[in-house]
C-alpha atoms as a PDB file:
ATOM      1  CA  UNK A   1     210.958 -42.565  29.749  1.00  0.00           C
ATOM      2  CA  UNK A   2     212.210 -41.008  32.579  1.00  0.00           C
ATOM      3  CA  UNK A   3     208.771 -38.411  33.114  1.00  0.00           C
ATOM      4  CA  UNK A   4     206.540 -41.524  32.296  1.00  0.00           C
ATOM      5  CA  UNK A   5     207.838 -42.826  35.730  1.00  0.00           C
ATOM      6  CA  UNK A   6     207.285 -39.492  37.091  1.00  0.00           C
ATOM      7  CA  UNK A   7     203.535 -38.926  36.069  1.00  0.00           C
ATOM      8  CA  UNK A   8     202.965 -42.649  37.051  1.00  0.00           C
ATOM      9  CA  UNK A   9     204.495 -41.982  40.897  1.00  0.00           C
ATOM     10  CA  UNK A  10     202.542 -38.704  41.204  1.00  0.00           C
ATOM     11  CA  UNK A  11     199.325 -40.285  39.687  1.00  0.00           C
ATOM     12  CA  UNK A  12     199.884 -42.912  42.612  1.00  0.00           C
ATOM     13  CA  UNK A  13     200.559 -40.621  45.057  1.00  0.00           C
ATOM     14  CA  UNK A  14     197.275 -37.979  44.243  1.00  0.00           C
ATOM     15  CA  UNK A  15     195.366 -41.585  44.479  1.00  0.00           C
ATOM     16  CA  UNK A  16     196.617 -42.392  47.824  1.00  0.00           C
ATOM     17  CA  UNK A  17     196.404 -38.784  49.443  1.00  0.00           C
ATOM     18  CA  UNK A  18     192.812 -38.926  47.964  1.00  0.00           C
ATOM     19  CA  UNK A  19     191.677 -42.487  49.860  1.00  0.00           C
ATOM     20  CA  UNK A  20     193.077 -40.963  53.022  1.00  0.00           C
ATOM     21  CA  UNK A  21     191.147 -38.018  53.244  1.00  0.00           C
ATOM     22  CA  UNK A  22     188.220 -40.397  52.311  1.00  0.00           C
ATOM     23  CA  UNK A  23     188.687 -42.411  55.213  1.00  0.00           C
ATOM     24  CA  UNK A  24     189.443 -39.243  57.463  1.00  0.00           C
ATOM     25  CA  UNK A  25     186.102 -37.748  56.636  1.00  0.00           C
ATOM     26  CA  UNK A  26     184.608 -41.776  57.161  1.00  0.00           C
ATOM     27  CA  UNK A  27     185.922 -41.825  60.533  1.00  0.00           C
ATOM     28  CA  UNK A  28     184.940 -37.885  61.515  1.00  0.00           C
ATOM     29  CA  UNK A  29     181.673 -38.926  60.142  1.00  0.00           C
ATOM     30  CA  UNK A  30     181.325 -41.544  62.082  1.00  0.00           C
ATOM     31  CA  UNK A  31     182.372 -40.083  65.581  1.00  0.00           C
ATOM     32  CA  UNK A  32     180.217 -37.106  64.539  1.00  0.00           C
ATOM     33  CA  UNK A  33     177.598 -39.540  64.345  1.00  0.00           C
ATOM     34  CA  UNK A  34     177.723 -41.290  67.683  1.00  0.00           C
ATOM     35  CA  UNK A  35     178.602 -38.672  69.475  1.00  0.00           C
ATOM     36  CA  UNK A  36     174.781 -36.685  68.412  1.00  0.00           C
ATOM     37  CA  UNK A  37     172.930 -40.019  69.179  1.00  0.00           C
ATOM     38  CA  UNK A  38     169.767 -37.892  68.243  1.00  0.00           C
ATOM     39  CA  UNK A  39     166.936 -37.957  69.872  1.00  0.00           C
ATOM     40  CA  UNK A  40     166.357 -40.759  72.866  1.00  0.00           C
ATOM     41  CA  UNK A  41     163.617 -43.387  71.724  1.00  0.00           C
ATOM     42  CA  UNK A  42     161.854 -42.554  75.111  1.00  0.00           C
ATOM     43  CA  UNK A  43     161.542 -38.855  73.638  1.00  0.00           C
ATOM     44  CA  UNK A  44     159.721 -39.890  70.502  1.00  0.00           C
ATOM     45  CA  UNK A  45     155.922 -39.432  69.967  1.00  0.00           C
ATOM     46  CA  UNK A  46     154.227 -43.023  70.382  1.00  0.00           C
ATOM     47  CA  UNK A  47     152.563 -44.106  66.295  1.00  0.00           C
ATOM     48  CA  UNK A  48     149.365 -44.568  66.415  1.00  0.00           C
ATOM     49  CA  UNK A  49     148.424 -48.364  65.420  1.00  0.00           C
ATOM     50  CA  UNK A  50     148.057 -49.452  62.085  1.00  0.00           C
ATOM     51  CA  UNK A  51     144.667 -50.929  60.575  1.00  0.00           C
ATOM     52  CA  UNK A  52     145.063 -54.288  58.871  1.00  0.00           C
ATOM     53  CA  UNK A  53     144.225 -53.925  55.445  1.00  0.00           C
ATOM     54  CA  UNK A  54     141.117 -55.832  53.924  1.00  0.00           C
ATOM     55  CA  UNK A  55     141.381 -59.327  53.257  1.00  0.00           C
ATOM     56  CA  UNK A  56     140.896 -60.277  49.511  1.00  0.00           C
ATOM     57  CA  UNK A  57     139.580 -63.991  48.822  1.00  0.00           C
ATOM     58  CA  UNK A  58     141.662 -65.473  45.762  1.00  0.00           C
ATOM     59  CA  UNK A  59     139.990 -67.872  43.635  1.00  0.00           C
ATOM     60  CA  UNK A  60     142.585 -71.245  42.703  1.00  0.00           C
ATOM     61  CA  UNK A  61     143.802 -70.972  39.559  1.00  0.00           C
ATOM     62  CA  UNK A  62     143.560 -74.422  37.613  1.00  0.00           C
ATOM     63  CA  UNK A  63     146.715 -75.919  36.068  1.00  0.00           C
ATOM     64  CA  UNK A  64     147.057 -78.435  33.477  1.00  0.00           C
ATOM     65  CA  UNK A  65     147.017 -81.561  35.723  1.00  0.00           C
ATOM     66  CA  UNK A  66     143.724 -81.909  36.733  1.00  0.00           C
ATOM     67  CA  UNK A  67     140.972 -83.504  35.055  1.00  0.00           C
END
């Protein structure tokens, strides 16, 4: 009974060691992250505009209530 206990408490303990390192490498991510920024909006190449696309007329479709 006794190494039951034991597995359990390890299992537990491998399971919480594991979510911290998760969140370590979440919050190094993350400071990684703002501190690149990338490049400055003012920096990027302008888009060139977009065409609308071509209109296409529909025709109603009739339903069951009119005559």
């Amino acid at each position: 009974m006794g190494r039951i206990t034991f597995q359990k408490r390890q299992k537990e303990m491998k399971r919480q060691e594991k979510q911290r390192a998760k969140a370590e490498r979440r919050a190094q991510k993350k400071l990684t992250k703002n501190t690149e920024g990338g490049a400055p909006i003012e920096a990027m190449e302008p888009m060139e505009p977009l065409e609308p696309m071509e209109t296409v007329e529909t025709v109603p479709v009739p339903t069951d209530t009119e005559p």
